[in-house]
PDB file of N, CA and C in Angstrom:
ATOM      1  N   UNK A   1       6.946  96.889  73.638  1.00  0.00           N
ATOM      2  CA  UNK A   1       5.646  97.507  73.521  1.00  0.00           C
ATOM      3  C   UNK A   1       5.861  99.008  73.385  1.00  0.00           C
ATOM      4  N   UNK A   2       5.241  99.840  72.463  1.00  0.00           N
ATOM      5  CA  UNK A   2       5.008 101.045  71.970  1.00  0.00           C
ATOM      6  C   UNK A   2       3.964 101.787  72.038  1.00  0.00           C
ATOM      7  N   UNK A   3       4.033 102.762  72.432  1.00  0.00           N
ATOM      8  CA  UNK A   3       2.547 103.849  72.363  1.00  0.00           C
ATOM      9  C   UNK A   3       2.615 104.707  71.277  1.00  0.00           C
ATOM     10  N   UNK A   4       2.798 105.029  70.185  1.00  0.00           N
ATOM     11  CA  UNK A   4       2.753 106.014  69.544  1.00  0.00           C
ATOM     12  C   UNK A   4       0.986 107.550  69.323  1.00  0.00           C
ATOM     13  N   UNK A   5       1.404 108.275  70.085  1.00  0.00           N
ATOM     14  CA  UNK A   5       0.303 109.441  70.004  1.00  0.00           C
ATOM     15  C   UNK A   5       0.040 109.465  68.178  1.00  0.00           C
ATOM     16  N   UNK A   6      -1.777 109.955  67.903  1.00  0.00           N
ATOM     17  CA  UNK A   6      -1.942 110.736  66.489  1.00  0.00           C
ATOM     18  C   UNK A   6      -1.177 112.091  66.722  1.00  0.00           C
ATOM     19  N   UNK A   7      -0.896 112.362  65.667  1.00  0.00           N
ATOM     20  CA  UNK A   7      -0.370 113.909  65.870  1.00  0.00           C
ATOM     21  C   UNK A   7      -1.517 115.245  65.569  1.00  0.00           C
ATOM     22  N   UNK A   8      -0.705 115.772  66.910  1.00  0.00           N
ATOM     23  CA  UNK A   8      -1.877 116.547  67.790  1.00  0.00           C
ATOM     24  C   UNK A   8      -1.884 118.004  67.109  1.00  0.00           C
ATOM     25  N   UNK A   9      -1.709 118.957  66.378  1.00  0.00           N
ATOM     26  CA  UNK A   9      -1.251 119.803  65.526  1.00  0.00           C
ATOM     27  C   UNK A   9       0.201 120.570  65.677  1.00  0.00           C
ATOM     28  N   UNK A  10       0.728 119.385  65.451  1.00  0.00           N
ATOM     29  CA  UNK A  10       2.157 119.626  64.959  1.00  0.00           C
ATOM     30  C   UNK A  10       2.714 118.754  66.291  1.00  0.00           C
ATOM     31  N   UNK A  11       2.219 117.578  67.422  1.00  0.00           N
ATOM     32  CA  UNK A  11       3.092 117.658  68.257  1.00  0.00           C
ATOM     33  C   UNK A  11       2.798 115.944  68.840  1.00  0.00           C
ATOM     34  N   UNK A  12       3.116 115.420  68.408  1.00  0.00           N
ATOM     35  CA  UNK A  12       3.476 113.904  68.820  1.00  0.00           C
ATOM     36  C   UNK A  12       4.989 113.104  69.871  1.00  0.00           C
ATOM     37  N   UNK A  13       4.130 111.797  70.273  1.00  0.00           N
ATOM     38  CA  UNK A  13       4.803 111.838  71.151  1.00  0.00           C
ATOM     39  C   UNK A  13       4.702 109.920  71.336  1.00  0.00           C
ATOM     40  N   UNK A  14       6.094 109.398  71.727  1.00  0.00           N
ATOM     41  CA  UNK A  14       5.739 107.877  71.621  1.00  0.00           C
ATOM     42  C   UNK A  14       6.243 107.647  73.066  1.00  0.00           C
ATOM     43  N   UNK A  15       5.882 106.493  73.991  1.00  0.00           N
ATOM     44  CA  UNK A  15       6.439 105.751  74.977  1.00  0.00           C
ATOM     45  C   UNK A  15       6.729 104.647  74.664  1.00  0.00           C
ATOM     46  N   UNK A  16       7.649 103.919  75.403  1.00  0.00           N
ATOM     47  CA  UNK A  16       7.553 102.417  75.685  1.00  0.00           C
ATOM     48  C   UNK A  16       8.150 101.909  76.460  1.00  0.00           C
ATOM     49  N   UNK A  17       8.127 100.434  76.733  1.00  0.00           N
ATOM     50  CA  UNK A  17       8.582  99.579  77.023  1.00  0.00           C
ATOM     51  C   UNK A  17       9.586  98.436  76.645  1.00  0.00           C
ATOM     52  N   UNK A  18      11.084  98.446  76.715  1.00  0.00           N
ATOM     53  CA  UNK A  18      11.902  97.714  76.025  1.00  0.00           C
ATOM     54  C   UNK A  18      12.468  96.495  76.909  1.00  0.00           C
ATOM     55  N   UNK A  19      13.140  95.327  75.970  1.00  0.00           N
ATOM     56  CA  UNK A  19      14.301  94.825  77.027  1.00  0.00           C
ATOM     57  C   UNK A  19      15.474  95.270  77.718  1.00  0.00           C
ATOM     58  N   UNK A  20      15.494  95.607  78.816  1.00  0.00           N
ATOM     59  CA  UNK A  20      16.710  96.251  79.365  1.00  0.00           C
ATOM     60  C   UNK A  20      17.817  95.550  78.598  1.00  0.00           C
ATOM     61  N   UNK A  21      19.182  97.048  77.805  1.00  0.00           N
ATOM     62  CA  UNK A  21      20.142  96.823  77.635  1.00  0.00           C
ATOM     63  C   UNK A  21      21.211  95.949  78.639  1.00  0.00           C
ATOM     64  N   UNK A  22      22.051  95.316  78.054  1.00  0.00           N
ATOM     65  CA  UNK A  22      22.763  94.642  79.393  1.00  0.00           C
ATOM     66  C   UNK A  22      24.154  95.446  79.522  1.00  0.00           C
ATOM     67  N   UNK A  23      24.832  95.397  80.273  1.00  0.00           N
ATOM     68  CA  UNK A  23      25.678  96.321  80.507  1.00  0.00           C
ATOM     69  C   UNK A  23      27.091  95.681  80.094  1.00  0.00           C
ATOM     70  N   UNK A  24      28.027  95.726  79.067  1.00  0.00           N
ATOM     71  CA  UNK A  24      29.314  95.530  78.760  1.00  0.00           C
ATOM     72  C   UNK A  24      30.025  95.432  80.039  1.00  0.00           C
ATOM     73  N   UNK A  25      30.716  94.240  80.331  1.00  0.00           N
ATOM     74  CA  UNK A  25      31.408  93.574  81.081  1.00  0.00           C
ATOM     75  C   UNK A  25      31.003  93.904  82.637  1.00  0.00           C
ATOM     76  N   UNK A  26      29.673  93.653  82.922  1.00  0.00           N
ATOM     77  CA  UNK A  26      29.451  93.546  84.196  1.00  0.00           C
ATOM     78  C   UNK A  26      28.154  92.002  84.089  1.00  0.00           C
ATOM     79  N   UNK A  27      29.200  91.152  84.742  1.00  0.00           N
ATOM     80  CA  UNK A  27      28.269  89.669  84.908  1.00  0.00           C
ATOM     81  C   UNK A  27      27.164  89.730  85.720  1.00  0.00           C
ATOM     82  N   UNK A  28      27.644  90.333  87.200  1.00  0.00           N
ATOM     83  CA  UNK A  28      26.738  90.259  88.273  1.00  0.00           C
ATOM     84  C   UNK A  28      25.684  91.209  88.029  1.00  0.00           C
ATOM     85  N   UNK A  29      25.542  91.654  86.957  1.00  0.00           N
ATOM     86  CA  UNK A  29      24.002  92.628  86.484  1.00  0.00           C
ATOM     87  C   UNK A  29      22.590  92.049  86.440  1.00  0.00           C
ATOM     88  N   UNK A  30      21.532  91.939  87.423  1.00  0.00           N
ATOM     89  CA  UNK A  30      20.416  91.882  86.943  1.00  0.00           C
ATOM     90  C   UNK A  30      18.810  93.268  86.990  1.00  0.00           C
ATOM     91  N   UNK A  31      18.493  92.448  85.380  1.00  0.00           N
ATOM     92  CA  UNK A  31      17.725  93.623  84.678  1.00  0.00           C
ATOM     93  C   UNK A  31      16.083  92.867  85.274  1.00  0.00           C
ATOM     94  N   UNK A  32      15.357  93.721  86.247  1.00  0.00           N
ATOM     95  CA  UNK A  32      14.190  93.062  86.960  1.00  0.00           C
ATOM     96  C   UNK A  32      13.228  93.940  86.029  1.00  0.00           C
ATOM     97  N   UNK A  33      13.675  94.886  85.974  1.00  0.00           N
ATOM     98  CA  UNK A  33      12.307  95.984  84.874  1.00  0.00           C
ATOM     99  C   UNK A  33      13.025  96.341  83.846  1.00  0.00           C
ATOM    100  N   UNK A  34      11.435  96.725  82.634  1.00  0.00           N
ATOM    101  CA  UNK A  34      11.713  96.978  81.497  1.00  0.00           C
ATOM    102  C   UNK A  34      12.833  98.310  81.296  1.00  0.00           C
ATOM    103  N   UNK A  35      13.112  98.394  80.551  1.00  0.00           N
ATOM    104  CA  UNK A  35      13.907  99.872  80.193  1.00  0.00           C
ATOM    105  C   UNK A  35      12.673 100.632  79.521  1.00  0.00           C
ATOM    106  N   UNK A  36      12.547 102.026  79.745  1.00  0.00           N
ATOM    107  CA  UNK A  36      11.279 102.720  79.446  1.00  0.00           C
ATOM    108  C   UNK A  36      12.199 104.007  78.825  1.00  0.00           C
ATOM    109  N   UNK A  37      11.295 103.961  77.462  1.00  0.00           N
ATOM    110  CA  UNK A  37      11.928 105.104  76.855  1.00  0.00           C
ATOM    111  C   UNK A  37      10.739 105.968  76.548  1.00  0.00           C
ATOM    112  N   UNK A  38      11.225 107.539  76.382  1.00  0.00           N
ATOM    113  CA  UNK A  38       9.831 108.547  75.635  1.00  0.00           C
ATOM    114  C   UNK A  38      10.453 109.283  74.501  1.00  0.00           C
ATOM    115  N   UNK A  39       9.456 110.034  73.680  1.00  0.00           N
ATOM    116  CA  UNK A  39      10.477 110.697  72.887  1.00  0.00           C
ATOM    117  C   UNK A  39       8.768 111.906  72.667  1.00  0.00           C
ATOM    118  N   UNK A  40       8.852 112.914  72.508  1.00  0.00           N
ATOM    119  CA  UNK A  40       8.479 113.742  71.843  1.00  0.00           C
ATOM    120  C   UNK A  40       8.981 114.883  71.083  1.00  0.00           C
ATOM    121  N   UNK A  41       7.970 115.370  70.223  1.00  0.00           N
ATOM    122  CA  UNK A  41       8.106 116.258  68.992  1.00  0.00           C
ATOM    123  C   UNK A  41       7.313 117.275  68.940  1.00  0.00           C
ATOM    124  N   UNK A  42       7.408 118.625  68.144  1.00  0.00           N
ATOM    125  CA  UNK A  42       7.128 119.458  67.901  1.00  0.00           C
ATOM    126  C   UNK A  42       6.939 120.078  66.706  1.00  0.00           C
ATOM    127  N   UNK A  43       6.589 119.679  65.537  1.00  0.00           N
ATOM    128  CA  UNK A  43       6.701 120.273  64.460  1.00  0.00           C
ATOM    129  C   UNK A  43       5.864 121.531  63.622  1.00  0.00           C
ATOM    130  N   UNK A  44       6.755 122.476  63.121  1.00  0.00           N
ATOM    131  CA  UNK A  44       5.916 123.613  62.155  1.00  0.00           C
ATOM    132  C   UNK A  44       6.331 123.612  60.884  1.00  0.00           C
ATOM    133  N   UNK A  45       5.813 124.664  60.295  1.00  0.00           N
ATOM    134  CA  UNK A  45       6.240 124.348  58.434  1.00  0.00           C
ATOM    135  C   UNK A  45       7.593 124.356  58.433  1.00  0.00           C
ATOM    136  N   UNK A  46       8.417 125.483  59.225  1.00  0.00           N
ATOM    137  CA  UNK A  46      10.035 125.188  58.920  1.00  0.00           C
ATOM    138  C   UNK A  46      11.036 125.164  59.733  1.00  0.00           C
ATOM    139  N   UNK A  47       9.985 124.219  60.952  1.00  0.00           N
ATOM    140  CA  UNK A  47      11.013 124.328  62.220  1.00  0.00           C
ATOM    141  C   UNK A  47      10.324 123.028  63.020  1.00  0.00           C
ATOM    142  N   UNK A  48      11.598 122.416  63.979  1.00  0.00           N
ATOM    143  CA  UNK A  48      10.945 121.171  64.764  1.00  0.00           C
ATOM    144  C   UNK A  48      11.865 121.260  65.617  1.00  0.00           C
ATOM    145  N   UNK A  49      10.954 120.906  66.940  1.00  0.00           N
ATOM    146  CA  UNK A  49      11.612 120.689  68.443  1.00  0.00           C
ATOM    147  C   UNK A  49      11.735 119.292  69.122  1.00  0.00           C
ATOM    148  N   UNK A  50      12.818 118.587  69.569  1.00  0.00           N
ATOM    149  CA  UNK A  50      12.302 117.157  70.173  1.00  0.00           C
ATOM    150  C   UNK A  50      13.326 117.154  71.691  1.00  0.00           C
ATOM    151  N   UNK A  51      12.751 116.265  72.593  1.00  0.00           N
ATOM    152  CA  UNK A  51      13.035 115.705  73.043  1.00  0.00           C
ATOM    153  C   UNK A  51      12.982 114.256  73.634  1.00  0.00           C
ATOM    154  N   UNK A  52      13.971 113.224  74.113  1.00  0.00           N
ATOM    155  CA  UNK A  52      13.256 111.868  73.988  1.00  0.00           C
ATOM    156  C   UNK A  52      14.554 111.879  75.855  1.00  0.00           C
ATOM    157  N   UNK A  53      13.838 110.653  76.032  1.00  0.00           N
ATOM    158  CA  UNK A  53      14.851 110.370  77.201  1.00  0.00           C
ATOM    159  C   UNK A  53      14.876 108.315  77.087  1.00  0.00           C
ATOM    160  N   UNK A  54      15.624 107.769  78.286  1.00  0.00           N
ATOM    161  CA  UNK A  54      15.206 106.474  78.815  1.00  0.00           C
ATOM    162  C   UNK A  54      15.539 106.260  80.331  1.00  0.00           C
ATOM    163  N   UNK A  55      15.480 105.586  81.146  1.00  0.00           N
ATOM    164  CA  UNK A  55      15.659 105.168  82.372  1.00  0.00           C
ATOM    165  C   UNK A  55      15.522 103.525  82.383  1.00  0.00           C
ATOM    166  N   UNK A  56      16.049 103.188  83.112  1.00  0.00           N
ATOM    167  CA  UNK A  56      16.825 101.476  83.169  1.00  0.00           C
ATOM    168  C   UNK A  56      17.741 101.605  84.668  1.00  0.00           C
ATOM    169  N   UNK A  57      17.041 100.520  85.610  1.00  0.00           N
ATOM    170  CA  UNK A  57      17.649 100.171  86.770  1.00  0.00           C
ATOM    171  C   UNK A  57      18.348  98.883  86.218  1.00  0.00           C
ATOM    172  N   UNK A  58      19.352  98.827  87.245  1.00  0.00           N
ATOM    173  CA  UNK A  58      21.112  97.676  87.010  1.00  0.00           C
ATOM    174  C   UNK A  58      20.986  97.215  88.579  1.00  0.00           C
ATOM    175  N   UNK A  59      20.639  96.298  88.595  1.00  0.00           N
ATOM    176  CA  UNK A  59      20.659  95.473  89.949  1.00  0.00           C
ATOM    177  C   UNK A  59      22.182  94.552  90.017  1.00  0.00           C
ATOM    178  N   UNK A  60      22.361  94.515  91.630  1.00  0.00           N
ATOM    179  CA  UNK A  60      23.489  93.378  91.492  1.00  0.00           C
ATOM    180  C   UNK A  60      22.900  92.144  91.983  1.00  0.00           C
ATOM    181  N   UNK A  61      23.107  90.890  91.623  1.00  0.00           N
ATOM    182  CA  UNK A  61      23.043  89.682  91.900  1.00  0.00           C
ATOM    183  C   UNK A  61      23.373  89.380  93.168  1.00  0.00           C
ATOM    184  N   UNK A  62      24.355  89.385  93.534  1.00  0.00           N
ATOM    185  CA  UNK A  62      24.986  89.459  94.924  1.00  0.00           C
ATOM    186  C   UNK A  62      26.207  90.342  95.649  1.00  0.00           C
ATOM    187  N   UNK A  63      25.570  91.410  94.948  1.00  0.00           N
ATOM    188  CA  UNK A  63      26.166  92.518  95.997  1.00  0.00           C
ATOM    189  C   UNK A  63      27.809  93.370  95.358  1.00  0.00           C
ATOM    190  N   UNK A  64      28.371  92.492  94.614  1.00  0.00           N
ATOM    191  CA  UNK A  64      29.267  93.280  93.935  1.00  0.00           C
ATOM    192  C   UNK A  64      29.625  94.759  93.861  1.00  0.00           C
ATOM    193  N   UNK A  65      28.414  95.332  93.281  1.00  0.00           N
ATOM    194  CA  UNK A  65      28.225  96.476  92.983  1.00  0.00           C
ATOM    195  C   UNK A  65      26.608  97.058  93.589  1.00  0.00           C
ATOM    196  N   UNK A  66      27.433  98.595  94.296  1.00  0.00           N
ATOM    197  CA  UNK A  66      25.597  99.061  94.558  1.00  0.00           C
ATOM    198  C   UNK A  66      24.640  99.595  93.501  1.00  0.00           C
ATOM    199  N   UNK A  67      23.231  99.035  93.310  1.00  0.00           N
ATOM    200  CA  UNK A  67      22.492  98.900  92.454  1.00  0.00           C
ATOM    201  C   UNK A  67      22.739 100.682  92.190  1.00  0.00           C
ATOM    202  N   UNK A  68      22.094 100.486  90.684  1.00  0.00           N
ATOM    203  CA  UNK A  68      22.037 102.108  90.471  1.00  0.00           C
ATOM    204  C   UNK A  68      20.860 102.050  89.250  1.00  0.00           C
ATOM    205  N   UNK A  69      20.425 103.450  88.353  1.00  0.00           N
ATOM    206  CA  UNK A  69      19.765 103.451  87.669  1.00  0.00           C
ATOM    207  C   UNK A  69      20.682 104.060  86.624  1.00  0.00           C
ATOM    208  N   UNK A  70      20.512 103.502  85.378  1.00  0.00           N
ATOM    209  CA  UNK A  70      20.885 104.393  84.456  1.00  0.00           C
ATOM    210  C   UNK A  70      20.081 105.212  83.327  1.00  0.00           C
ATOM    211  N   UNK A  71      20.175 106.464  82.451  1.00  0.00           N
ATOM    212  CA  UNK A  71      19.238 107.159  82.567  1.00  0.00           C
ATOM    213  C   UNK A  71      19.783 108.294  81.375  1.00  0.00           C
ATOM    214  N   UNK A  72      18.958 108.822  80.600  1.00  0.00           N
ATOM    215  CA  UNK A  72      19.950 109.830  79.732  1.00  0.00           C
ATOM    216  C   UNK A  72      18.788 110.680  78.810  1.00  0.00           C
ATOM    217  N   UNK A  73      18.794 111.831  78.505  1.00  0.00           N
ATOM    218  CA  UNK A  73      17.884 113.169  78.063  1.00  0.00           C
ATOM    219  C   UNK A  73      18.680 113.423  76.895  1.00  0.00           C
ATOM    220  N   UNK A  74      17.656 114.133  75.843  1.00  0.00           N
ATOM    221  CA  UNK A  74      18.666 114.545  74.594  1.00  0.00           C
ATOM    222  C   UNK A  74      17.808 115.387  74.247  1.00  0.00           C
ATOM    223  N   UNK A  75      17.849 116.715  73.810  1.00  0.00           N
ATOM    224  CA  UNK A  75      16.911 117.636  73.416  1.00  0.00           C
ATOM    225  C   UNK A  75      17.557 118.367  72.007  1.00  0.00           C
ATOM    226  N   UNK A  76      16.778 118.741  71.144  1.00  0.00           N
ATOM    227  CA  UNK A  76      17.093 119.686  69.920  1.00  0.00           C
ATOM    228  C   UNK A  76      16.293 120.287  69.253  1.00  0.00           C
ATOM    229  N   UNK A  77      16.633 120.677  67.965  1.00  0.00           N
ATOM    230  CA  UNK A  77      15.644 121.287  67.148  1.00  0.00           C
ATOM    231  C   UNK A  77      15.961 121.531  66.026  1.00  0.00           C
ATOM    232  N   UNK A  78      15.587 121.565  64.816  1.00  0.00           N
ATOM    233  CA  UNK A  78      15.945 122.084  63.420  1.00  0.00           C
ATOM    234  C   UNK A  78      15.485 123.608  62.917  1.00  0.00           C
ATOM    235  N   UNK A  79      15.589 124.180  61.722  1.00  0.00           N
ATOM    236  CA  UNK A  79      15.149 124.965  61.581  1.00  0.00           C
ATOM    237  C   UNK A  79      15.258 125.271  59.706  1.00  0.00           C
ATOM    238  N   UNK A  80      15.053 125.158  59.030  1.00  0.00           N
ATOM    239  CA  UNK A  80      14.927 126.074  57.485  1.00  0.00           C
ATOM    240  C   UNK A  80      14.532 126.707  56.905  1.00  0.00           C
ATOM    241  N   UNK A  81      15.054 127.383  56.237  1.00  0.00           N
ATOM    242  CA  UNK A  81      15.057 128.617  55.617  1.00  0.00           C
ATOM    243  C   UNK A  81      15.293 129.354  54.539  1.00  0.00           C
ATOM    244  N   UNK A  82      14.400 129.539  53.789  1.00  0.00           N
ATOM    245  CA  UNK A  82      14.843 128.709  51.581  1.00  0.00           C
ATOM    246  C   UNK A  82      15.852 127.415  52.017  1.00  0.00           C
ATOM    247  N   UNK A  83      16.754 127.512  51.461  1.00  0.00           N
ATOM    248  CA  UNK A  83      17.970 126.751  51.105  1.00  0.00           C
ATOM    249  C   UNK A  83      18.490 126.080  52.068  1.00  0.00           C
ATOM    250  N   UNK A  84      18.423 126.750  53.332  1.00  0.00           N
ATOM    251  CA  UNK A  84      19.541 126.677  54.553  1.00  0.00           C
ATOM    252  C   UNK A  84      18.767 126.133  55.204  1.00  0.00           C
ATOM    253  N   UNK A  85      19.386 124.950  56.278  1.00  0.00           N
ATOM    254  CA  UNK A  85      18.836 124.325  56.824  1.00  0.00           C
ATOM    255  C   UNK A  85      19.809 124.358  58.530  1.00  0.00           C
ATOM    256  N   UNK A  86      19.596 124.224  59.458  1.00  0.00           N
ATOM    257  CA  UNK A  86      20.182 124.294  60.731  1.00  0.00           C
ATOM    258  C   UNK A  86      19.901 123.138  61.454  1.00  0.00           C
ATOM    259  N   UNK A  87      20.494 122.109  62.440  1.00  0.00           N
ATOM    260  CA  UNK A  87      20.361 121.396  63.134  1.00  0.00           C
ATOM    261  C   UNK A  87      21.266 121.158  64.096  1.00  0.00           C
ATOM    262  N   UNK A  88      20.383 121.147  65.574  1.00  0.00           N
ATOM    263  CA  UNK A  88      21.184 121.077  66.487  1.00  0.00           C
ATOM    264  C   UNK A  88      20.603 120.130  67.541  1.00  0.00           C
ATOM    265  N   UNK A  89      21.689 119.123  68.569  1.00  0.00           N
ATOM    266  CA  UNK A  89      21.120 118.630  69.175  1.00  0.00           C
ATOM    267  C   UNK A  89      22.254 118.402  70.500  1.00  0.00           C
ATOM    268  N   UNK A  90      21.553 118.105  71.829  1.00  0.00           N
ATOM    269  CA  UNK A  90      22.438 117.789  73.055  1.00  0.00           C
ATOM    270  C   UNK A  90      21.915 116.440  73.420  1.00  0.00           C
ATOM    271  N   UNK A  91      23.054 115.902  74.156  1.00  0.00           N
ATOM    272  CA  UNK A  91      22.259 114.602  74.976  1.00  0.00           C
ATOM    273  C   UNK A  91      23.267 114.393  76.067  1.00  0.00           C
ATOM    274  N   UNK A  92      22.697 114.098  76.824  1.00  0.00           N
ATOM    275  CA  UNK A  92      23.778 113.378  78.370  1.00  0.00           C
ATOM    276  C   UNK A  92      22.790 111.985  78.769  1.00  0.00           C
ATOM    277  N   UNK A  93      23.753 111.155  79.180  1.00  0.00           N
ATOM    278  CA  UNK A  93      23.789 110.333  79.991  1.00  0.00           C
ATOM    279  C   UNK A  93      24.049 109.885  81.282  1.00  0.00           C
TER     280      UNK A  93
END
């Protein structure tokens, strides 16, 4: 499930609701909630700003491992200029 915003003058923005990713080689993983992602934007005639994130809890089944959340931010922006164009972006997890 998806929310996508109209765009608001110059600045939109979507949520949702996904199936939690499963985690590469961990069996005893259970996914009880959705994975929730956002993303927004910023746009002008020759420049745009975004950021988006997600969050996702990793439960253990029986105890293996202590539960944790996993979780990750990415922010950037473009920019052009006649010809030239610039793009830059970060993200952690």
């Amino acid at each position: 499930v998806m929310y996508t915003s109209n765009n608001l003058g110059g600045l939109q923005f979507k949520v949702g609701l996904f199936s939690p990713s499963k985690v590469d080689g961990v069996t005893d993983a259970e996914y009880t909630m959705p994975r929730i992602e956002a993303n927004v934007v910023y746009s002008g005639d020759n420049f745009s700003l975004w950021s988006s994130g997600f969050t996702q809890d990793v439960d253990s089944k029986i105890g293996t491992f202590d539960d944790y959340t996993m979780s990750g931010i990415d922010f950037g922006g473009s920019v052009s200029l006649g010809g030239l164009s610039v793009r830059g972006n970060y993200g952690i997890t």
